[in-house]
Protein backbone atom coordinates (compact mmCIF):
# COMPACT_ATOMS: atom_id res chain seq x y z
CA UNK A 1 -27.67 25.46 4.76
CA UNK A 2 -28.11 21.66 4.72
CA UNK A 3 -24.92 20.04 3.65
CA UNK A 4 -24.33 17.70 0.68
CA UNK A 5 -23.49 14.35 2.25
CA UNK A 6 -20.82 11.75 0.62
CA UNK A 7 -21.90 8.69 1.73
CA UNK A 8 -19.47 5.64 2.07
CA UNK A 9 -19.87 3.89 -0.78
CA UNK A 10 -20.65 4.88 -4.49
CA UNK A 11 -21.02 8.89 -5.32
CA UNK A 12 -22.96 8.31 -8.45
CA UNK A 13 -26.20 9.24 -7.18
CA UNK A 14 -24.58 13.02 -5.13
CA UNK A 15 -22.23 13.77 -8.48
CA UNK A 16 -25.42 15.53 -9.88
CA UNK A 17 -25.73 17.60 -6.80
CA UNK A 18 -22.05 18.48 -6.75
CA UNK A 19 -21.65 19.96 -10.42
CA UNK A 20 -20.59 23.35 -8.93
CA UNK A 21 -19.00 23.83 -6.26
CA UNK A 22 -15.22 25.75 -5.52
CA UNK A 23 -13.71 28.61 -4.04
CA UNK A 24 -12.62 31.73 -5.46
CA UNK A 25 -11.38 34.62 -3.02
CA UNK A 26 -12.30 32.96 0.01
CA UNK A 27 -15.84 32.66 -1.20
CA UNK A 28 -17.88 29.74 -2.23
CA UNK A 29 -18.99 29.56 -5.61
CA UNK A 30 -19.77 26.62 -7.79
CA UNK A 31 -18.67 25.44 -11.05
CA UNK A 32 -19.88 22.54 -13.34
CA UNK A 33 -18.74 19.41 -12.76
CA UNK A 34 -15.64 18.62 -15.27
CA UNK A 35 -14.69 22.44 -15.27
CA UNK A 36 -12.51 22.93 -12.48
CA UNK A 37 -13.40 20.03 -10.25
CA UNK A 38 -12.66 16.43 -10.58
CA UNK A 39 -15.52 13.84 -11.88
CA UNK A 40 -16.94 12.06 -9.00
CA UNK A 41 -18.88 9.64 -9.90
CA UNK A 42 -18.13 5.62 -8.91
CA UNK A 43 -15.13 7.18 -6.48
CA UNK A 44 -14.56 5.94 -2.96
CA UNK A 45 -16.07 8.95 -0.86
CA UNK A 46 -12.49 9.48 0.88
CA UNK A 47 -10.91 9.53 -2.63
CA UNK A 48 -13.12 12.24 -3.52
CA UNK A 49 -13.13 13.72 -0.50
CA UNK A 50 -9.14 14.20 -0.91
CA UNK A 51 -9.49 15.40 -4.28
CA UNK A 52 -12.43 17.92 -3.33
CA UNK A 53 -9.51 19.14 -0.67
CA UNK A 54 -7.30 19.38 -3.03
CA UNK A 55 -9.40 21.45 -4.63
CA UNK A 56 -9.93 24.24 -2.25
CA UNK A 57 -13.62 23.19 -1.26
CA UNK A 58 -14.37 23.44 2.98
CA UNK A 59 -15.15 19.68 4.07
CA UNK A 60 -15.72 18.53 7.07
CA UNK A 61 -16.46 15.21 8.42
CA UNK A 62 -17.50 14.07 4.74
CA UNK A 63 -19.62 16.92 4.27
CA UNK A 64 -19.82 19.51 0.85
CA UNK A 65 -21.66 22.91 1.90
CA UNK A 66 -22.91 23.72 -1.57
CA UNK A 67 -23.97 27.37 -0.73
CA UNK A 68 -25.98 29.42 -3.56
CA UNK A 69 -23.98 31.33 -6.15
CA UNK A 70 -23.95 35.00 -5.98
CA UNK A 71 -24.66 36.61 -9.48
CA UNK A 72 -24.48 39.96 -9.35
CA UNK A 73 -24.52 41.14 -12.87
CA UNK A 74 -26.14 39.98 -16.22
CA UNK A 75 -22.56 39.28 -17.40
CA UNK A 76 -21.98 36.71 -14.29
CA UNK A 77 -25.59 34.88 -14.99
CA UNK A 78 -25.20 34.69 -18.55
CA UNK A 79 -21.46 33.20 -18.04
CA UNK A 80 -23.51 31.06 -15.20
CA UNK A 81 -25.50 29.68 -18.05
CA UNK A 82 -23.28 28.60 -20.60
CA UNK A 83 -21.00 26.81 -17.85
CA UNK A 84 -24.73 24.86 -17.66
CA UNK A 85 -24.94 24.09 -20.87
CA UNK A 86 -27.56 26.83 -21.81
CA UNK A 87 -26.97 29.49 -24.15
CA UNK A 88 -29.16 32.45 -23.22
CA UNK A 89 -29.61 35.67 -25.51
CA UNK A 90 -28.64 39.54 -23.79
CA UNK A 91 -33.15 39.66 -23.28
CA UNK A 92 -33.10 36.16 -21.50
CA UNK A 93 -30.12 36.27 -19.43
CA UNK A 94 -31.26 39.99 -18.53
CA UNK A 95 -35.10 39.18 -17.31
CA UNK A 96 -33.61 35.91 -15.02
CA UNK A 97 -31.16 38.11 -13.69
CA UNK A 98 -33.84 40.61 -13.00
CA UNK A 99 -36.02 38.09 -11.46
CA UNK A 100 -33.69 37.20 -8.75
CA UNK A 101 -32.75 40.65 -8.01
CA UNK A 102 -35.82 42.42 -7.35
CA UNK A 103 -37.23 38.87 -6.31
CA UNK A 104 -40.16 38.81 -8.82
CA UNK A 105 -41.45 36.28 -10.79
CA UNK A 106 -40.51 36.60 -14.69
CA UNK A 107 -42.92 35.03 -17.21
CA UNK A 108 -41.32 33.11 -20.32
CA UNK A 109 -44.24 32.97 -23.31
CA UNK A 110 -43.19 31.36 -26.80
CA UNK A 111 -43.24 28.59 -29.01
CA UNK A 112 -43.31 24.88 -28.00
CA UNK A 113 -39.40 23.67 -27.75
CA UNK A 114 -37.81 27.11 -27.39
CA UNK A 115 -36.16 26.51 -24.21
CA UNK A 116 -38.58 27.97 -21.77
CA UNK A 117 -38.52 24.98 -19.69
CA UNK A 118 -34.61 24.13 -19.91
CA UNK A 119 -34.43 28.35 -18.78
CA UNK A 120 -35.53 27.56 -15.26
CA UNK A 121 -33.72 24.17 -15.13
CA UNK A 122 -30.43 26.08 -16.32
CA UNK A 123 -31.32 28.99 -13.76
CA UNK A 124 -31.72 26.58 -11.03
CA UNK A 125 -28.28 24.96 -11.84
CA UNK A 126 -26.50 28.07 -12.34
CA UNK A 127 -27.66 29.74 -8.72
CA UNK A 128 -27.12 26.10 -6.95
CA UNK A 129 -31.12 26.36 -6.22
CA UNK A 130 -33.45 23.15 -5.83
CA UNK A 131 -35.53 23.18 -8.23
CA UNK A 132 -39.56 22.62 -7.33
CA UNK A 133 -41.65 22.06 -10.71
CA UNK A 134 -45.25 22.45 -10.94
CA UNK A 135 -47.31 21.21 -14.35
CA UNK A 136 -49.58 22.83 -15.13
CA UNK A 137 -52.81 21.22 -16.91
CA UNK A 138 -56.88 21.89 -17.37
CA UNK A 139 -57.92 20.89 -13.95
CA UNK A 140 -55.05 21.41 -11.64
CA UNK A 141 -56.74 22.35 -8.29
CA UNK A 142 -55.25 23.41 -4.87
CA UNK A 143 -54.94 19.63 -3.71
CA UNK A 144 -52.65 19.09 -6.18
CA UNK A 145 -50.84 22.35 -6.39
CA UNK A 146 -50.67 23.65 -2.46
CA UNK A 147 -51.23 21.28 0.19
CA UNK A 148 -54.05 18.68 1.20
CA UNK A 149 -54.31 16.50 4.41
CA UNK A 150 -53.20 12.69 4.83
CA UNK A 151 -56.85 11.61 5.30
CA UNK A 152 -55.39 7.90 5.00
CA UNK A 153 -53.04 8.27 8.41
CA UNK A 154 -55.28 10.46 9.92
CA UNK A 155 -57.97 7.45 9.95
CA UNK A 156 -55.25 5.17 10.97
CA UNK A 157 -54.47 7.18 13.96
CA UNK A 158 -57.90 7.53 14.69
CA UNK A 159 -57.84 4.05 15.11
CA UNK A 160 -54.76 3.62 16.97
CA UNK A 161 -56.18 6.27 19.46
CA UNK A 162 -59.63 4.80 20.16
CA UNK A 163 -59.22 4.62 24.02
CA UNK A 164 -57.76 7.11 24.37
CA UNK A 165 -58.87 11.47 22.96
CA UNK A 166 -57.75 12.80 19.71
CA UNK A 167 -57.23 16.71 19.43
CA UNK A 168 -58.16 18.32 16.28
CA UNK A 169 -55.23 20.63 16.55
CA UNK A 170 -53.43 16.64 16.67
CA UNK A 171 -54.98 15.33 13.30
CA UNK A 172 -54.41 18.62 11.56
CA UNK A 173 -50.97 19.38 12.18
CA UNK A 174 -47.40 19.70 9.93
CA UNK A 175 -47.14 15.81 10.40
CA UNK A 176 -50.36 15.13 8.45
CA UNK A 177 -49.84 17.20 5.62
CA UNK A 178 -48.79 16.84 2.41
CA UNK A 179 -46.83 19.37 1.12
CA UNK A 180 -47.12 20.07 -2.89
CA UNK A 181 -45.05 22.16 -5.02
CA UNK A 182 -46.43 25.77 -4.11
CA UNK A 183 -46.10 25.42 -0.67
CA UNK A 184 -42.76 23.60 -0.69
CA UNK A 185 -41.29 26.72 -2.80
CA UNK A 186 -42.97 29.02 -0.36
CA UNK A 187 -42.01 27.12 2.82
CA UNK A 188 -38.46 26.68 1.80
CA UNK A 189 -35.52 27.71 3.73
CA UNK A 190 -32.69 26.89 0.90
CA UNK A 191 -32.11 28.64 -2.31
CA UNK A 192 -35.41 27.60 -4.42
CA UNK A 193 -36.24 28.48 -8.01
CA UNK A 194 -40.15 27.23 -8.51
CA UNK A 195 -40.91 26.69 -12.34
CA UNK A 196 -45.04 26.96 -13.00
CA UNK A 197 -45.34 25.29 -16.52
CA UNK A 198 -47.24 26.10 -19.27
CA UNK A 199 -49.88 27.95 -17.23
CA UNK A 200 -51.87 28.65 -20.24
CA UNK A 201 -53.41 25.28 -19.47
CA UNK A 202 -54.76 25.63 -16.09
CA UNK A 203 -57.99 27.02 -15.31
CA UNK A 204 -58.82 30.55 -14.76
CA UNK A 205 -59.82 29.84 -11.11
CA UNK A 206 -56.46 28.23 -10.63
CA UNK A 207 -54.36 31.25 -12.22
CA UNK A 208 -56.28 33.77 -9.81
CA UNK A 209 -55.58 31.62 -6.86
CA UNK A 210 -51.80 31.91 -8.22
CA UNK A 211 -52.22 35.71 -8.61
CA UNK A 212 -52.85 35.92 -4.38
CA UNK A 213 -49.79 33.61 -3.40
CA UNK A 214 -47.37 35.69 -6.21
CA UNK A 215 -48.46 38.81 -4.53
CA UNK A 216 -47.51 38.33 -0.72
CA UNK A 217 -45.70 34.65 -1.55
CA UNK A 218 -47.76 33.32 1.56
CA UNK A 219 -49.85 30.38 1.76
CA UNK A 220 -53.21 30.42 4.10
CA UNK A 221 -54.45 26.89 5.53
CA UNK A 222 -57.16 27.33 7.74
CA UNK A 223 -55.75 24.54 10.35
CA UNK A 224 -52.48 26.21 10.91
CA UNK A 225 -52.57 29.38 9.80
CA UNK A 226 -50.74 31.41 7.20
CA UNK A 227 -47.06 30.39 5.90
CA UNK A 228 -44.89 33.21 4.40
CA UNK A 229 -42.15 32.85 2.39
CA UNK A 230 -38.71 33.34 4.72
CA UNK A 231 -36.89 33.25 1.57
CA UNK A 232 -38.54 34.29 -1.38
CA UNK A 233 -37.99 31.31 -4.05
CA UNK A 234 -37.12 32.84 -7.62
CA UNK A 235 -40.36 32.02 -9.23
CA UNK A 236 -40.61 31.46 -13.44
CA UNK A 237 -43.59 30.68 -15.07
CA UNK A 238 -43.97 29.69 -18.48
CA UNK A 239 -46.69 29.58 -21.45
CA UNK A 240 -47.09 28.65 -24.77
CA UNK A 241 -49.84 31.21 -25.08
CA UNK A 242 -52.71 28.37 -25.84
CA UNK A 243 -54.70 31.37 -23.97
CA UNK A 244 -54.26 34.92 -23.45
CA UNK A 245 -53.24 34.98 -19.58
CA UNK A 246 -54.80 37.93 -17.67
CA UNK A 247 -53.64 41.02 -17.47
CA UNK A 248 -53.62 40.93 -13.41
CA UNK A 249 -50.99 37.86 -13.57
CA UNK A 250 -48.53 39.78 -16.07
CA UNK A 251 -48.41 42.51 -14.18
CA UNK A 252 -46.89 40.86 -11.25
CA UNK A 253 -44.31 39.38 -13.51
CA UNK A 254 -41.79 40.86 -15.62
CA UNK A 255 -41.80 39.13 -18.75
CA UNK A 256 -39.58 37.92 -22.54
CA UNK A 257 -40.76 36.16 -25.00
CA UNK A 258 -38.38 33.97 -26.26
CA UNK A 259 -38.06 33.50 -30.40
CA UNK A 260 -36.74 30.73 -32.23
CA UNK A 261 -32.49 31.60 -32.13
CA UNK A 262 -30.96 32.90 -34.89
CA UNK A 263 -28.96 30.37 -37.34
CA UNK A 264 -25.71 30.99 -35.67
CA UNK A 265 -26.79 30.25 -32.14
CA UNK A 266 -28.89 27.26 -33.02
CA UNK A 267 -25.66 25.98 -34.48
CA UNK A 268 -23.89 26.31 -31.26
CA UNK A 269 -27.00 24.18 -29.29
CA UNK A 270 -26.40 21.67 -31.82
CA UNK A 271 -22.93 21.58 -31.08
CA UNK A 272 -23.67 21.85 -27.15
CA UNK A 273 -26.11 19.32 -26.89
CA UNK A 274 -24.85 16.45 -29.15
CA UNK A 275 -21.66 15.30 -27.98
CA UNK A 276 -19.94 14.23 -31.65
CA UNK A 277 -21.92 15.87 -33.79
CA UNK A 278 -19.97 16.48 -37.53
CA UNK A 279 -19.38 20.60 -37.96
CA UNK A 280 -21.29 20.26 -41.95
CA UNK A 281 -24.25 18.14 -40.18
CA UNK A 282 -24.63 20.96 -37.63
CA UNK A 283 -24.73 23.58 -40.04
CA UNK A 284 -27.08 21.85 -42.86
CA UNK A 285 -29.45 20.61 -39.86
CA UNK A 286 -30.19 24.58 -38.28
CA UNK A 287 -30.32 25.53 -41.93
CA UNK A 288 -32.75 22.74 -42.51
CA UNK A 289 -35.27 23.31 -39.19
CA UNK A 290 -34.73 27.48 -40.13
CA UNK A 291 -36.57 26.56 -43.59
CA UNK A 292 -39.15 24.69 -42.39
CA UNK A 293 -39.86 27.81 -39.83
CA UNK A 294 -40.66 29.57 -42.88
CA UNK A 295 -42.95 27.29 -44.35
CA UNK A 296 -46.82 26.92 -43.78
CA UNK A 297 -46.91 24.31 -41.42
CA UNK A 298 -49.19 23.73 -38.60
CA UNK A 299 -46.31 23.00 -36.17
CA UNK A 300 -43.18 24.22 -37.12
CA UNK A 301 -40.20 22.31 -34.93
CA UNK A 302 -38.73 23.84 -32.07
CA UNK A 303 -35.04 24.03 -30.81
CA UNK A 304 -35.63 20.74 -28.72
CA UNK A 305 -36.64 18.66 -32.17
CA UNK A 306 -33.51 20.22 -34.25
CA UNK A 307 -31.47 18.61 -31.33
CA UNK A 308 -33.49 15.37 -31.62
CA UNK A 309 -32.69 14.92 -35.32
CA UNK A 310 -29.33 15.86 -34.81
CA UNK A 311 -29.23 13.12 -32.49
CA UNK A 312 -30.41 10.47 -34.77
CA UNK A 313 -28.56 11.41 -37.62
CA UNK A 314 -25.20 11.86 -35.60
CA UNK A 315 -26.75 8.04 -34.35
CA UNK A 316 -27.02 7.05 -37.83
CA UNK A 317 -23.44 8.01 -38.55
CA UNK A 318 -24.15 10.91 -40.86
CA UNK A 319 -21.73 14.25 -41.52
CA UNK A 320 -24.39 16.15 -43.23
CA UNK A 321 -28.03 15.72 -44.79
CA UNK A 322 -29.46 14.54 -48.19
CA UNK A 323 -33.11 14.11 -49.43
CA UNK A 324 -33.08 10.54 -49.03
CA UNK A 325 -32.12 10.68 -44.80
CA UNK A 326 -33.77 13.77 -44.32
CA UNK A 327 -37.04 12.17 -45.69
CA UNK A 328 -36.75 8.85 -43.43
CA UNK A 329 -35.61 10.86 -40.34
CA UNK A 330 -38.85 13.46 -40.84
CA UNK A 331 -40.41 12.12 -38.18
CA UNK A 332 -37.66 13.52 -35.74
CA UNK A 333 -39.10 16.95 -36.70
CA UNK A 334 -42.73 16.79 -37.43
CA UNK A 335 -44.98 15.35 -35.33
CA UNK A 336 -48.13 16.26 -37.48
CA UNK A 337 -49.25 14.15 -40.50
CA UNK A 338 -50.50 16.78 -42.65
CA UNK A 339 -47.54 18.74 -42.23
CA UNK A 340 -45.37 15.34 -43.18
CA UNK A 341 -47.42 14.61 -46.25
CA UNK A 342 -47.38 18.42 -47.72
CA UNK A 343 -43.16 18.54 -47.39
CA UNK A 344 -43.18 15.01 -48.92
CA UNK A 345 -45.43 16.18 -52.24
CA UNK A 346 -42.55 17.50 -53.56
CA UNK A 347 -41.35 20.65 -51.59
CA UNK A 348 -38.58 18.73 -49.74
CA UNK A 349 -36.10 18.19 -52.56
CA UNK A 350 -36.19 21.92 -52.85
CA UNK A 351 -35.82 23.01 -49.11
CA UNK A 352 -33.08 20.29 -48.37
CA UNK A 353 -30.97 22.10 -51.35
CA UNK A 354 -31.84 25.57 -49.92
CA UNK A 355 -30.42 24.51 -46.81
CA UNK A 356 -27.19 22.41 -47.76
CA UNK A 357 -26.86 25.95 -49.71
CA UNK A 358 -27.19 28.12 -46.89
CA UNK A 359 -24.92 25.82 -45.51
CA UNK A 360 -21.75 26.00 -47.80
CA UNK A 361 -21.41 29.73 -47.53
């Protein structure tokens, strides 16, 4: 397990890496940073060394072994995920959990801005895993995905060699490779969780060459041979269902499809995710974003653009909504004209009182 190093100076840039980390029955578990262990950022590193001490965490020689979290119930992970700032429902924290137990990858589908993404982030925090991220997009090819060769220093040591013999086995070995997201995940000796976004919008060529490495999580390069997984990496993918994926893919995966929350919940993002947001501007918000849901709009706003206007109306000082803010802030929400221009003919008087209604009960 490669240890978390304080370095002499500053912690700013390691206080990130240390959000969870403490000791419970002799074990080493992890909590976030500011629940449990002292904020460590711009300390002295034998200040917080002390105070990590003090704190019942092993150190030695100025080193923090962060080792992965052991979850072993859906009641552990889901607590694991709130202490991260991400409020799962039973279905969610159920398929992650299920994902790292029987070490299968679990496919997210839904709409844009439901928290797909911020799942595997949250899932990475909450099990102490590095996170490896691969975007997906139309095009996305092995080069850029798995591996390709350092033709650049190859030539130059070509050069450097010239009087003397360059082996083939030389130019293509480990040093002259480039290692991309797939086969870092696969090659990985720490705790890994490898998000695959929105694979709706890679090729079809690309998903079946994804379909092999899910299967046996190895990764053949004809110069060196096959690389298998010594520790399986907790694998999500995610999709926004541009396509229909193919059946082959989901059945290697178990999958949820994750809805818009329900009023209540999306209330408590709010409340999570803007630091000072007013308890009435919460409220009237959710109610807000929940009636434009209903409407017929091309793109209806996800959970990450109801925390976006929150933002900017908590920014502009405001405890709750009216037509007049709501109407100047739009553009927080909607990112399509013709949706802008049909609430602004005359349906947003009406849905701003439906939701300052909804609100007040």
């Amino acid at each position: 397990m490669a240890p978390l190093r304080l370095g002499e100076g500053d912690l700013r840039d390691q206080a990130p890496r240390l959000h969870r980390v403490v000791v419970r029955d002799r074990r080493l578990e992890v909590l976030p940073l500011g629940r449990g262990l002292p904020q460590l950022a711009a300390q002295p590193a034998e200040q917080a060394h002390g105070r990590l001490v003090g704190h019942g965490v092993h150190a030695t020689a100025c080193r923090i072994y962060a080792l992965p979290v052991d979850l072993r119930s859906v009641d552990e992970l889901e607590t694991a995920l709130r202490d991260v700032d991400y409020l799962p429902d039973r279905g969610l924290a159920t398929a992650l959990f299920l994902a790292t137990a029987l070490e299968k990858p679990v496919l997210l589908e839904g709409e844009a801005g439901v928290g797909k993404t911020e799942a595997a982030k949250a899932l990475s925090r909450a099990r102490s895993a590095r996170l490896i991220r691969l975007q997906c997009y139309e095009g996305l090819d092995v080069a850029h995905a798995v591996y390709e060769w350092n033709y650049t220093r190859q030539l130059l040591h070509i050069r450097a060699a010239q009087e003397g013999t360059v082996s083939e086995q030389e130019l293509f070995g480990p040093d002259f490779l480039i290692r991309r997201p797939l086969l870092e995940a696969i090659d990985a000796d720490d705790s890994v969780v490898l998000l695959v976004d929105e694979i709706d919008r890679a090729d079809e060529e690309f998903e079946a060459f994804l379909l092999e490495v899910l299967s046996d999580f190895q990764i053949t390069i004809p110069e060196l041979g096959t690389i298998r997984a010594r520790r399986r990496p907790v694998v999500v993918l995610t999709s926004n269902r541009t396509r229909e994926l193919h059946d082959a893919l989901k059945r290697r995966c178990l999958f949820h499809w994750i809805d818009h929350p329900s009023l209540e919940r999306e209330v408590e993002i709010v409340k999570l995710k803007v630091p000072g947001v007013a308890e009435r501007l919460a409220l009237e918000a959710a109610a807000f974003v929940r009636e434009l849901r209903a409407s017929d709009l091309e793109k209806p706003p996800g959970v990450a653009e109801t925390i976006d206007w929150a933002q900017a109306l908590t920014v502009l000082g405001r405890k709750g909504i009216d037509e007049e803010v709501v109407e100047t802030t739009l553009g927080s929400l909607l990112k399509v004209r013709e949706d802008l221009e049909m609430l602004r003919e005359g349906r947003l008087a009406a849905l701003v009182a439906d939701a300052v209604a909804v609100a007040s009960r």
